[in-house]
Protein backbone atom coordinates (compact mmCIF):
# COMPACT_ATOMS: atom_id res chain seq x y z
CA UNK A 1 -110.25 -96.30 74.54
CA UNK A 2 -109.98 -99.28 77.01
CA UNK A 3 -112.55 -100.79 75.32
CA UNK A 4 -111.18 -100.81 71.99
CA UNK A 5 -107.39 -101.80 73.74
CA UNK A 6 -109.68 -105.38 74.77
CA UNK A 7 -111.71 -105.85 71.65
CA UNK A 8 -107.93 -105.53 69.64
CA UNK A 9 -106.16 -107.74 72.32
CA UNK A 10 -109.08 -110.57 72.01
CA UNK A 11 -108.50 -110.25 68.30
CA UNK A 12 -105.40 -111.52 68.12
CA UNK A 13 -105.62 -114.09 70.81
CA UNK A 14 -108.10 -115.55 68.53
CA UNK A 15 -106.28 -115.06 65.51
CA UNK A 16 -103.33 -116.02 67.06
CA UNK A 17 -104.87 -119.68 68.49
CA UNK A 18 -106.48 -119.85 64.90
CA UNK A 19 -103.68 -121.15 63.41
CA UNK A 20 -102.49 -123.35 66.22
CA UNK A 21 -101.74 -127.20 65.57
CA UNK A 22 -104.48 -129.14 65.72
CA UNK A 23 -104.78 -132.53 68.33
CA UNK A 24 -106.16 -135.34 66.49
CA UNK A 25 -107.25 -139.23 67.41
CA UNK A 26 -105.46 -142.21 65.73
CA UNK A 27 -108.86 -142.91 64.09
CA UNK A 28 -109.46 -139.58 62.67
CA UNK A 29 -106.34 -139.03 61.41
CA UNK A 30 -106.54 -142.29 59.79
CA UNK A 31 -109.36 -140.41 57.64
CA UNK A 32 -107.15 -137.98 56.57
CA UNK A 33 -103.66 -139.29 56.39
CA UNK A 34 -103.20 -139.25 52.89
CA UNK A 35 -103.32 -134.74 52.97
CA UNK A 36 -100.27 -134.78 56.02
CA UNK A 37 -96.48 -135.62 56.09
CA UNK A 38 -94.60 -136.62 59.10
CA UNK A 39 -92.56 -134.19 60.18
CA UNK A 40 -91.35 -134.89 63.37
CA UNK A 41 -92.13 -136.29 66.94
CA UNK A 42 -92.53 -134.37 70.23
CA UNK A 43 -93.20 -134.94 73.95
CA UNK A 44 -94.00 -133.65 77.07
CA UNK A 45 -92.80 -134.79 80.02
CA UNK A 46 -93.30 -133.81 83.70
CA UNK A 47 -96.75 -132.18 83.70
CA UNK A 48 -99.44 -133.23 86.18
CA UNK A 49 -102.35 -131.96 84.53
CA UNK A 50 -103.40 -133.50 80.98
CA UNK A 51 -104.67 -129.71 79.77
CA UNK A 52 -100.80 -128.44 80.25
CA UNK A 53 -99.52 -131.38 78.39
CA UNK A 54 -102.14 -130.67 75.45
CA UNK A 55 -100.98 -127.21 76.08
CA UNK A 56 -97.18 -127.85 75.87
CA UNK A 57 -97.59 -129.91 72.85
CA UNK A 58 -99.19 -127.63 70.56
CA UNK A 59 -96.81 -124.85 71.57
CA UNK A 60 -93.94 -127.22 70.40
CA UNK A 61 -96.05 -128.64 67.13
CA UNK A 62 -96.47 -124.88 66.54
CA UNK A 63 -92.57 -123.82 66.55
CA UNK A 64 -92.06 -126.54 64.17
CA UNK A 65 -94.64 -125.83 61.85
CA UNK A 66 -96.91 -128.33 62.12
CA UNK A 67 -100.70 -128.58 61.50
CA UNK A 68 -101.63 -131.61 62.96
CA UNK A 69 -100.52 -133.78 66.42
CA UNK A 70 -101.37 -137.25 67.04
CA UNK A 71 -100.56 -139.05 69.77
CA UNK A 72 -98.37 -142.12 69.83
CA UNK A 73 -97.99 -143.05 73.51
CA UNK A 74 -98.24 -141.84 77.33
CA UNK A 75 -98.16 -142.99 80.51
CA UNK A 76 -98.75 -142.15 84.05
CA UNK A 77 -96.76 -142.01 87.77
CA UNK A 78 -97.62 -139.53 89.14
CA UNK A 79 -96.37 -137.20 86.28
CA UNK A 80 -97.63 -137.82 82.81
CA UNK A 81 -95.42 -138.67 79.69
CA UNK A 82 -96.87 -138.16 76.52
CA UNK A 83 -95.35 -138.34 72.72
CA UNK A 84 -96.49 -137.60 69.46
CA UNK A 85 -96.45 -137.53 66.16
CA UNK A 86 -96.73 -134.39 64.39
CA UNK A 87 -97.52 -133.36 60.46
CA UNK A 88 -97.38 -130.76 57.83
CA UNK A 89 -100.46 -130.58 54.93
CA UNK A 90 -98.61 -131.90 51.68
């Protein structure tokens, strides 16, 4: 019974991060601009570690419905500052 409680619970973590927005370079999304809209711009602010501001993006690309984030600009002191833009598949 356990078993099948962690095989169901992996599931949908996968399923779940599946559908998550997707971080993309300036250069590949030049490749593929023409599919996306702009629908939006988010940042993260404050984090020290580049995975949780990859992580905090893509949770707020996700609440807004987008598939794709690209970033626009960051910086470093200490604390890293990081924008982008984010897109919707026409």
């Amino acid at each position: 019974m356990k078993y099948a409680a962690l095989v169901a619970g992996a599931a949908l973590f996968l399923t779940a991060n599946a559908f998550s927005a997707e971080i993309l370079s300036k250069e590949d999304f030049a490749k593929v601009e023409g599919q996306y809209q702009k629908i939006g711009t988010i940042s993260s602010t404050g984090q020290t570690a580049p995975s949780d501001a990859r992580e905090e993006l893509i949770k707020k690309a996700d609440e807004k419905g987008a598939d794709v984030v690209v970033l626009s600009s960051g910086n470093t002191d200490k604390k890293l500052h990081v924008s982008a833009n984010i897109y919707k598949k026409k």
